[in-house]
Every structure is written in C-alpha cells, then in structure tokens.
Protein backbone atom coordinates (compact mmCIF):
# COMPACT_ATOMS: atom_id res chain seq x y z
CA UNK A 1 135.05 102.74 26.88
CA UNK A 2 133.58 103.63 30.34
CA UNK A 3 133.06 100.25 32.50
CA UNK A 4 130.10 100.98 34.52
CA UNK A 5 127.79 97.92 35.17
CA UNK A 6 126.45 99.31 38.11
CA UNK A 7 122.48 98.18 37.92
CA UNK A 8 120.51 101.22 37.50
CA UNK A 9 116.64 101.77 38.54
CA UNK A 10 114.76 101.31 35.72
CA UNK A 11 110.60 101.86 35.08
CA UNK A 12 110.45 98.21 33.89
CA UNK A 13 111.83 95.09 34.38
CA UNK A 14 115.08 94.27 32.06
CA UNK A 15 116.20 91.30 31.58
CA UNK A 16 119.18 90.17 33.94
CA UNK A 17 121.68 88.14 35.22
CA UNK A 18 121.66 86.87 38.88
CA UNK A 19 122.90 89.23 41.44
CA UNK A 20 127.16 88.68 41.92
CA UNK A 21 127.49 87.16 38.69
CA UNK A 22 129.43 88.48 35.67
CA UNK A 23 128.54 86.78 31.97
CA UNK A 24 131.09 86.98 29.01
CA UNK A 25 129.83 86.03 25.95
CA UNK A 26 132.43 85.73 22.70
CA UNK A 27 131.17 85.36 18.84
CA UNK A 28 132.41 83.21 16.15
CA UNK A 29 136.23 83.19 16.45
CA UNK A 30 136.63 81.12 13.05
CA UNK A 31 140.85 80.78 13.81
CA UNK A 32 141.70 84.15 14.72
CA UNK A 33 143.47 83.29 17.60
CA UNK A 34 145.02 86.89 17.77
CA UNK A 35 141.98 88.43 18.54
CA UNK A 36 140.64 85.70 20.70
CA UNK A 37 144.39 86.07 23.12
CA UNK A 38 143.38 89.98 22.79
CA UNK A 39 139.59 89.56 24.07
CA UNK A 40 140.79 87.57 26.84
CA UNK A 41 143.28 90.24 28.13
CA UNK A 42 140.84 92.47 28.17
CA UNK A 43 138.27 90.15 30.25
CA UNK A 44 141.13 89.57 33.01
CA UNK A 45 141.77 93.40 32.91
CA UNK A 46 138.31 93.98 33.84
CA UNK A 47 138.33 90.88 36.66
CA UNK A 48 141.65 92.43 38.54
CA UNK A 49 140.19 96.26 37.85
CA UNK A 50 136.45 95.42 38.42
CA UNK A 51 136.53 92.03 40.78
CA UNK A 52 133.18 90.32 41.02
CA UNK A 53 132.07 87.17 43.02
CA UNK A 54 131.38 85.01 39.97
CA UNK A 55 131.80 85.08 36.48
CA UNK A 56 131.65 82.89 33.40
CA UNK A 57 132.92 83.37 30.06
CA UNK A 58 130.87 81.55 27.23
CA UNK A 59 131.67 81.22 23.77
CA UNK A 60 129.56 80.79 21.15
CA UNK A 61 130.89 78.66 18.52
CA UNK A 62 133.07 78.19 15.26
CA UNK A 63 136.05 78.67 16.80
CA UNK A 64 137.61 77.04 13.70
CA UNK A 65 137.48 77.23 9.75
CA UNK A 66 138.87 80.18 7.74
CA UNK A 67 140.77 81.85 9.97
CA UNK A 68 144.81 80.37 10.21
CA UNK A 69 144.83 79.34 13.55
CA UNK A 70 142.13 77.30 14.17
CA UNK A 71 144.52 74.23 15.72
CA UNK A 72 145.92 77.77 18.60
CA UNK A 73 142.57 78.39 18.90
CA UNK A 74 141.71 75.42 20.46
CA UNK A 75 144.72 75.09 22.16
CA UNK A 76 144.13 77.95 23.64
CA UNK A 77 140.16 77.09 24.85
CA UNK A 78 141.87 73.75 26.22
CA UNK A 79 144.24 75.72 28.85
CA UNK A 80 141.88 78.43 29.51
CA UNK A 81 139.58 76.13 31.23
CA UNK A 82 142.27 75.28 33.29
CA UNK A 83 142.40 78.45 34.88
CA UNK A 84 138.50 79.93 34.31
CA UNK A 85 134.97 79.13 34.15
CA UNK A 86 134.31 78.73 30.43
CA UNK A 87 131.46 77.40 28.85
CA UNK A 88 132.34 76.29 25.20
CA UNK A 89 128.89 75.92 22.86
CA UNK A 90 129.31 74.17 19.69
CA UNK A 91 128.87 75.93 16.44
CA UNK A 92 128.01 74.55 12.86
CA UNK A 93 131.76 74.12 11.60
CA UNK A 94 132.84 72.23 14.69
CA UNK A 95 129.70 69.52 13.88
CA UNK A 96 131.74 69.31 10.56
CA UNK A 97 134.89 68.59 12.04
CA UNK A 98 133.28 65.69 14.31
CA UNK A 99 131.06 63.96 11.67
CA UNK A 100 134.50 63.99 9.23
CA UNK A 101 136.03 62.25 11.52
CA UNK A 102 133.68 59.17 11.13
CA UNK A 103 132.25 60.07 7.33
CA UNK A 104 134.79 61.09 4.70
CA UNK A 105 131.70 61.82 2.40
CA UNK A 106 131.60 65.45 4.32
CA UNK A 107 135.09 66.49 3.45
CA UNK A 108 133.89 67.94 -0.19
CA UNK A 109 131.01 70.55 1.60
CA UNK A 110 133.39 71.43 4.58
CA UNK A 111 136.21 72.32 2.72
CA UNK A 112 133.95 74.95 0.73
CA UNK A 113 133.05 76.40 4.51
CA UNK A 114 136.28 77.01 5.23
CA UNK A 115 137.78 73.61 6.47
CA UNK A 116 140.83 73.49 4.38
CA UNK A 117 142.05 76.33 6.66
CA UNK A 118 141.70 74.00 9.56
CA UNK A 119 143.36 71.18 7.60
CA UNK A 120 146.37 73.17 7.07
CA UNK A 121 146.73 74.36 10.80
CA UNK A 122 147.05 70.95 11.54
CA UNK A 123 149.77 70.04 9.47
CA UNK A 124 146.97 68.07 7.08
CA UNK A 125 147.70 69.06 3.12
CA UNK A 126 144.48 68.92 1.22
CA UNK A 127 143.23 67.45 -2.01
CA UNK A 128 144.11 70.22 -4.77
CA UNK A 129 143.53 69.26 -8.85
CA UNK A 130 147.35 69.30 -9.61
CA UNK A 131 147.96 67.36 -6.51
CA UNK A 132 144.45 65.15 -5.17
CA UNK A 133 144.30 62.58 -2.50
CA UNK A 134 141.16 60.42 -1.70
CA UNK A 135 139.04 61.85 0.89
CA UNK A 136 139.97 59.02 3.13
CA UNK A 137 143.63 59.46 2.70
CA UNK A 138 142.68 63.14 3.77
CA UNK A 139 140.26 62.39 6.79
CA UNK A 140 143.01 59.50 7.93
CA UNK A 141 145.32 62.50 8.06
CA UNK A 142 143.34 64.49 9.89
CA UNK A 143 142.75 61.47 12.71
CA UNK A 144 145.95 61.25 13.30
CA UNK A 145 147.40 64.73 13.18
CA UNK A 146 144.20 65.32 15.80
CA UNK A 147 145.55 65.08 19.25
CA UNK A 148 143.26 63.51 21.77
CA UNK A 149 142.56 66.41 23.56
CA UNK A 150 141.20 68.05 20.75
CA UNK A 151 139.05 65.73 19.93
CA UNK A 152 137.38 65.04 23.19
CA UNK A 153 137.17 69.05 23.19
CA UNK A 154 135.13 68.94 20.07
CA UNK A 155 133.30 66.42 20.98
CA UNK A 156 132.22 67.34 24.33
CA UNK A 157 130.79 70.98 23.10
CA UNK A 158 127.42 72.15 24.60
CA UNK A 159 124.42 73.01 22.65
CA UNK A 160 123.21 75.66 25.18
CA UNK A 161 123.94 77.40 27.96
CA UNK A 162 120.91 79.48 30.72
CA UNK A 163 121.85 82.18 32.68
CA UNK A 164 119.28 83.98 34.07
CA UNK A 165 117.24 85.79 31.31
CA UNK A 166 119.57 84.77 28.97
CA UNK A 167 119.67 81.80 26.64
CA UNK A 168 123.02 81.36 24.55
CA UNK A 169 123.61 79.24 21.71
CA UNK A 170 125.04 79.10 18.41
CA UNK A 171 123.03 79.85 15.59
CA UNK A 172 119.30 80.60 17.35
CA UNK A 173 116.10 78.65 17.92
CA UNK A 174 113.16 78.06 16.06
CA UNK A 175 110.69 80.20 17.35
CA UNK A 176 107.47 78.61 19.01
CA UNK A 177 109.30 75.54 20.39
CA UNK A 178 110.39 75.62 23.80
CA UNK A 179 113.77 76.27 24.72
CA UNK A 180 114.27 73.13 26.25
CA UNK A 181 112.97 71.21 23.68
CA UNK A 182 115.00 72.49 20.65
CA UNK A 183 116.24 70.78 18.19
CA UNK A 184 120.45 70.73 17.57
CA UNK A 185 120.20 71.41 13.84
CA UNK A 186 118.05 74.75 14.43
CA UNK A 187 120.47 75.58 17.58
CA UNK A 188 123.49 75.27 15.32
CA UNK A 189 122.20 76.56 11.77
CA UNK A 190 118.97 78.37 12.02
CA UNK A 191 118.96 81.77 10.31
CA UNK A 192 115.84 83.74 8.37
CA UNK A 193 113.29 81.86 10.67
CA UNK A 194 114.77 82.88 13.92
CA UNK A 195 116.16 86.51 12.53
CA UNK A 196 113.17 87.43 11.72
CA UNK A 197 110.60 86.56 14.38
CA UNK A 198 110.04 89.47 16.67
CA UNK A 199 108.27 87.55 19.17
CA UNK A 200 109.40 86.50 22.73
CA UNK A 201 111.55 83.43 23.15
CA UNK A 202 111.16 83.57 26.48
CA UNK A 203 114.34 84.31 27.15
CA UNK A 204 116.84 86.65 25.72
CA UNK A 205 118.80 84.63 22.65
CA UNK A 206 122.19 85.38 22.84
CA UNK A 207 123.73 84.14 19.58
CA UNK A 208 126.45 84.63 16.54
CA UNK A 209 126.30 82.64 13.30
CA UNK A 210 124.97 85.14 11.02
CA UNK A 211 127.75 88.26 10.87
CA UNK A 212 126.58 91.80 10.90
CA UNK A 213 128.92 94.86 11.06
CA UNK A 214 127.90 95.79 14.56
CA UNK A 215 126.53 93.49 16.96
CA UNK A 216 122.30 93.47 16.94
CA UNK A 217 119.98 93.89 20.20
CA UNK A 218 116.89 93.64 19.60
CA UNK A 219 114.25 92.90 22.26
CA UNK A 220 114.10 89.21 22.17
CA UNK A 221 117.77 88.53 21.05
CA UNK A 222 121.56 89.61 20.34
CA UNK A 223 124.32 88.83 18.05
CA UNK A 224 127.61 89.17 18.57
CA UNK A 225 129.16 87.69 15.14
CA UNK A 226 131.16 90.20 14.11
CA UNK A 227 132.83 88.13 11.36
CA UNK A 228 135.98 88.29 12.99
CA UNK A 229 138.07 86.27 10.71
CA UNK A 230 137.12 88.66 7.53
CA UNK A 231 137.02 92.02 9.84
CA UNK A 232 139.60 91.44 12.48
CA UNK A 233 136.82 92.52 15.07
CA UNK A 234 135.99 89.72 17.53
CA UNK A 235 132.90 90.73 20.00
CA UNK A 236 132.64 90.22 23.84
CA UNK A 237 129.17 90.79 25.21
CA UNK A 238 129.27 91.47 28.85
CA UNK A 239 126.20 90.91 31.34
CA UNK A 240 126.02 91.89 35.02
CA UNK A 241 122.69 92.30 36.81
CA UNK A 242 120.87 94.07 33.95
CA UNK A 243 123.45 95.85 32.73
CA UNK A 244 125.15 95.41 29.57
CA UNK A 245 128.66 96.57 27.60
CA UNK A 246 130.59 95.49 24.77
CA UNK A 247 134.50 95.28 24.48
C-alpha cells in the first residue's frame, strides 16, 4: 500500500474532510477481535509514521454476534477510548443486546442473528433441545455475567456521526428524509431502499451492514462491511482532506 493523502488539485469539488483532520472509519467487527487488535496497529502505525493534528477513529457497528470474541471486543473499544478519539455508532445486533436485557421475548430472533456467540463469550450457556432453559433463566444470566461497563457502553452508542462531507452510520438512511431527521430503525437496518437510490443524500453515507466482497464507493455513499467474521477481512476507510485509502 502507498500512504499518500496528500490533497491533490482536482477539476471539481470532492467531497472532504476539514483541513488537519484525519477520519478512520471501521466496518462490522461481529467478535473478531483479532482483526479489530490488527486494524488498530495499523492506524497507530500510520499516526507515529504520518502524524496529523487531529484524528478520529469511528466505528460503525456490530461489534458483537457471530464472531467468538464479542465480550474482547468490547473490552477492547472500552480501553481504547481511554487513550483515542473514538466514536462508537450502534449497529442492529447491539439494539438486540440492549432490548434483551429488559424483554426476554427477543432472545428466540437474536440467537438466530448470531447472539448465542455472544452468550457464550460471556460465560452465558444457551437454551439447546437436549439441554433448554427458559428465556428468562437465560437473559438473567446474561444480566449478571454483563459487567457494568459493558452495559453503559452499549447503551450509550451513537446513531450518527458528521464530519465534514461525510455522514456515518450503521446501516444507511432512507433516502428523501433529512439527515437530521432520520429515523433509528432505518439508521440501523435499512438495506434495498437506501442501496439502491442513486440520488444525493447530501452528504456522503459512510456505512457497513450489508457485506460485499470489496468495499463499495459509489457517488453518494460507501461500505465498508467486509463481513469480517465469515472472511477474516475487517475494513478501515481512511479520510483526510479529500483524499481517501483503505487498509
């Protein structure tokens, strides 16, 4: 790979990032906390080679369900914002996570979207038909095997985050709504209706949710689900000025 973010003259405007700021964005991590400890030792390689004045790294979502490691994952988002300026957007399998916590009806649909994976990295056995357990016995289990910090991380996720011509969230938006006025079930699940639309957004839609085998730019939006948990590739976008690279 050849790091050069330099901003180039261009014959029209492309969309940017304010001047002295560096944007990483990282796609669905879904428990792979190998390759999210591998993107991030790549992003401080490029701080120490490549300093900048400010930088953020955002990630996009679904950092659990799976994958193995979903209760490292998090562990590892919780000390890295110690030590960085991370944004951390919600994604679609952490709203599951939060609503079990207080509905045991959801158990049965997240656990066919990958939540017994997250069960099990927290020490949480689930219901199997040699072996079941109530949902509440389950979800009880899960409370308590869910330390604090973890939950006020999940909790406190983000829908969105603006960065200059850039909007990122989760899943998308619905197209002809405002970006300030959309709605959290189209920022966290929205697929067909926002893949498809070809029109402006207004601003560029930086998203994951829906995997592809390479990550997508088009001219109003790009994804950067990989499917990282089923290809062992997890995608960093990287925005400086209007510049852009992948690693």
């Amino acid at each position: 790979m050849t790091w050069n973010l330099l901003a180039s003259p261009q014959q029209e405007a492309m969309p940017r990032i304010p001047n002295g700021m560096r944007v990483y964005a990282i796609g669905d991590v879904h428990g792979r906390v190998d390759l999210l400890n591998a993107v991030f030792e790549r992003i401080d390689a490029t701080l120490r080679d490549f300093p900048i004045e400010q930088s953020v790294q955002i990630l996009l979502g679904d950092y659990i369900d799976r994958g193995p490691n979903s209760r490292e994952v998090i562990d590892t988002l919780i000390a890295r914002r110690k030590q960085h300026a991370i944004v951390c957007l919600k994604g679609n399998h952490e709203s599951y996570a939060v609503q079990l916590l207080s509905d045991p009806s959801v158990l049965a649909e997240w656990t066919q979207y990958g939540g017994i994976q997250t069960l099990l990295s927290y020490g949480v056995k689930p219901s199997t038909r040699s072996d079941p357990h109530p949902a509440e016995d389950i979800v009880r289990a899960f409370r308590e095997a869910l330390p604090a910090t973890h939950r006020r991380f999940l909790e406190g996720l983000a829908l969105s985050f603006t960065c200059g011509d850039f909007f990122f969230t989760h899943a998308g938006v619905r197209p002809g709504i405002p970006l300030s006025q959309q709605r959290e079930h189209d920022l966290l699940w929205i697929r067909e209706d926002f893949m498809l639309h070809e029109e402006d957004f207004g601003k560029i839609i930086v998203h994951g949710h829906t995997p592809a085998k390479e990550p997508e730019v088009r001219p109003n939006r790009i994804n950067i689900d990989t499917g990282a948990y089923a290809t062992g590739r997890l995608t960093c976008l990287v925005l400086q000025a209007d510049r852009r690279v992948f690693i």
